[in-house]
Protein backbone atom coordinates (compact mmCIF):
# COMPACT_ATOMS: atom_id res chain seq x y z
CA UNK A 1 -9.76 22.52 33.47
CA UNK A 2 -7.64 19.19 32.76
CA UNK A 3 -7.59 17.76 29.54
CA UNK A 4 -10.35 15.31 29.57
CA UNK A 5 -12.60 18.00 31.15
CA UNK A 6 -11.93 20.11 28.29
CA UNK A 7 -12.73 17.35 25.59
CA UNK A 8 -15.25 16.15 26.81
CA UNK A 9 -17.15 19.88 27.68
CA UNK A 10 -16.13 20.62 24.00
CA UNK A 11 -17.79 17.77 22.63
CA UNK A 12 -20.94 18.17 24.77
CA UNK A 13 -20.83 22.08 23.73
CA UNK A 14 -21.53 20.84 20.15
CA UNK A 15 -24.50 18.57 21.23
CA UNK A 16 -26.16 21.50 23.58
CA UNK A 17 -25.40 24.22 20.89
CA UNK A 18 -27.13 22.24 18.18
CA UNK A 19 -29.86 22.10 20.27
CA UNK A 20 -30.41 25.94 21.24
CA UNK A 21 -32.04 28.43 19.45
CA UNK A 22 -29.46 30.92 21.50
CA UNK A 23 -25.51 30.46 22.20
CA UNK A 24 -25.26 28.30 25.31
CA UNK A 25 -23.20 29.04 28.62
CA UNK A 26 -21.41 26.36 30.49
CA UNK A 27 -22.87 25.74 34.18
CA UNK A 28 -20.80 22.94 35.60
CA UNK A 29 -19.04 19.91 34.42
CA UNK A 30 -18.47 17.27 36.69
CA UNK A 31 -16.98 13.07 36.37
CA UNK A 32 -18.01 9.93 38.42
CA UNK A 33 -20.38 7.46 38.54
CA UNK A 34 -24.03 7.91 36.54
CA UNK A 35 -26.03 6.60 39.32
CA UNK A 36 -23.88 9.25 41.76
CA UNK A 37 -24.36 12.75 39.05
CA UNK A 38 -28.08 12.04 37.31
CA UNK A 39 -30.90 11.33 39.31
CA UNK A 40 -32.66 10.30 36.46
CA UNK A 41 -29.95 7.34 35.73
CA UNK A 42 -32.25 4.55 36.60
CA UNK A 43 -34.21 5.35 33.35
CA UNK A 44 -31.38 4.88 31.08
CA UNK A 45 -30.98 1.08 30.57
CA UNK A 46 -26.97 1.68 31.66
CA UNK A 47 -24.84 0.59 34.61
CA UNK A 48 -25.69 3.17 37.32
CA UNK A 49 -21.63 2.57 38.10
CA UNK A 50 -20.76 3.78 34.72
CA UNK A 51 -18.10 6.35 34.66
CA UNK A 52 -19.67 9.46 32.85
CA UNK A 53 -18.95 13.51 32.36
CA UNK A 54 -22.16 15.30 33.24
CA UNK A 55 -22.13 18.61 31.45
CA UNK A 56 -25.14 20.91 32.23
CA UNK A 57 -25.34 24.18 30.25
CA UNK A 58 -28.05 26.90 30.13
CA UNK A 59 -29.46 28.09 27.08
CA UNK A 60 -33.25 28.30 25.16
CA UNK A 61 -34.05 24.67 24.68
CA UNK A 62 -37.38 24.37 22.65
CA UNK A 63 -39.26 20.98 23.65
CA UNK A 64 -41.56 19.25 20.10
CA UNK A 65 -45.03 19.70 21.13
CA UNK A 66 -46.17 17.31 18.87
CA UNK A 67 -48.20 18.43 15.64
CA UNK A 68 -48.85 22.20 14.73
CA UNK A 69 -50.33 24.11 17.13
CA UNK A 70 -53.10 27.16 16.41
CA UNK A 71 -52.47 30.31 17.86
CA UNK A 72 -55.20 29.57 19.83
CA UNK A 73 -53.23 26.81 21.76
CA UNK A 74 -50.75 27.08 24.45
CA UNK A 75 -47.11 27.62 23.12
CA UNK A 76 -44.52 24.47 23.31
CA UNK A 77 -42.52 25.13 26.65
CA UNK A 78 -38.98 26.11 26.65
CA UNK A 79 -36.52 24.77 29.22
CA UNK A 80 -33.37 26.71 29.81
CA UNK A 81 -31.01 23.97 30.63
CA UNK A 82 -29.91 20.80 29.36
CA UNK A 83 -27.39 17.82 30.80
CA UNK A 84 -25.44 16.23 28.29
CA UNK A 85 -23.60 13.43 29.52
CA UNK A 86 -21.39 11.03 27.70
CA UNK A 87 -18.86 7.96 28.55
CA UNK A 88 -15.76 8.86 30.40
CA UNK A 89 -14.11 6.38 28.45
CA UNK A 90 -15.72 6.21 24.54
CA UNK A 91 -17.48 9.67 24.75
CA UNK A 92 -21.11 8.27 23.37
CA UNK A 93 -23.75 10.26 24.48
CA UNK A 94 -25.33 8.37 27.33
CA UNK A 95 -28.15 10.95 27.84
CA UNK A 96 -29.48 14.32 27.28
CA UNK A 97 -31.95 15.96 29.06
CA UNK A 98 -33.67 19.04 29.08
CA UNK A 99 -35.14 21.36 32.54
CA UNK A 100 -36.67 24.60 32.69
């Protein structure tokens, strides 16, 4: 791993571990163009040519369901992954997104 892999994974790790109830495993990390690594880049507002790390890790991901739920109601699903990605070059968050 070079050294803007490794910054950037460890500053997505932080993001994807804050938001699992478990630790979190690293799947992939990958660099290039939004439009080219998230299918869902159309829905972001950004430049689809962006340069961008996509970081996808697996973990337990609990989605809000809204308000309080009985028992009688279904449980809130749980996704076990989530895609962080962030700016090559300023390392905002761009988007984060959760999948079973």
């Amino acid at each position: 791993m070079n050294e803007p892999e490794a910054k950037a994974v460890q500053q997505a790790l932080a993001i994807a571990q804050g938001m699992s109830s478990t630790p979190i495993t690293l799947i992939a990390a990958s660099s290039g163009s939004l439009a080219h690594l998230v299918s869902s880049a159309a829905n972001t507002g950004s430049d689809p040519d962006r340069p961008v790390w996509a970081i996808d890790f697996k973990g337990h991901f609990e989605l809000s369901c809204g308000p309080q739920q009985t028992v009688a109601e279904p449980t809130c699903p749980v996704d076990t992954r989530v895609l962080v990605v962030l700016d090559e070059v300023t390392g905002d968050t761009v988007l984060l997104e959760t999948r079973p």
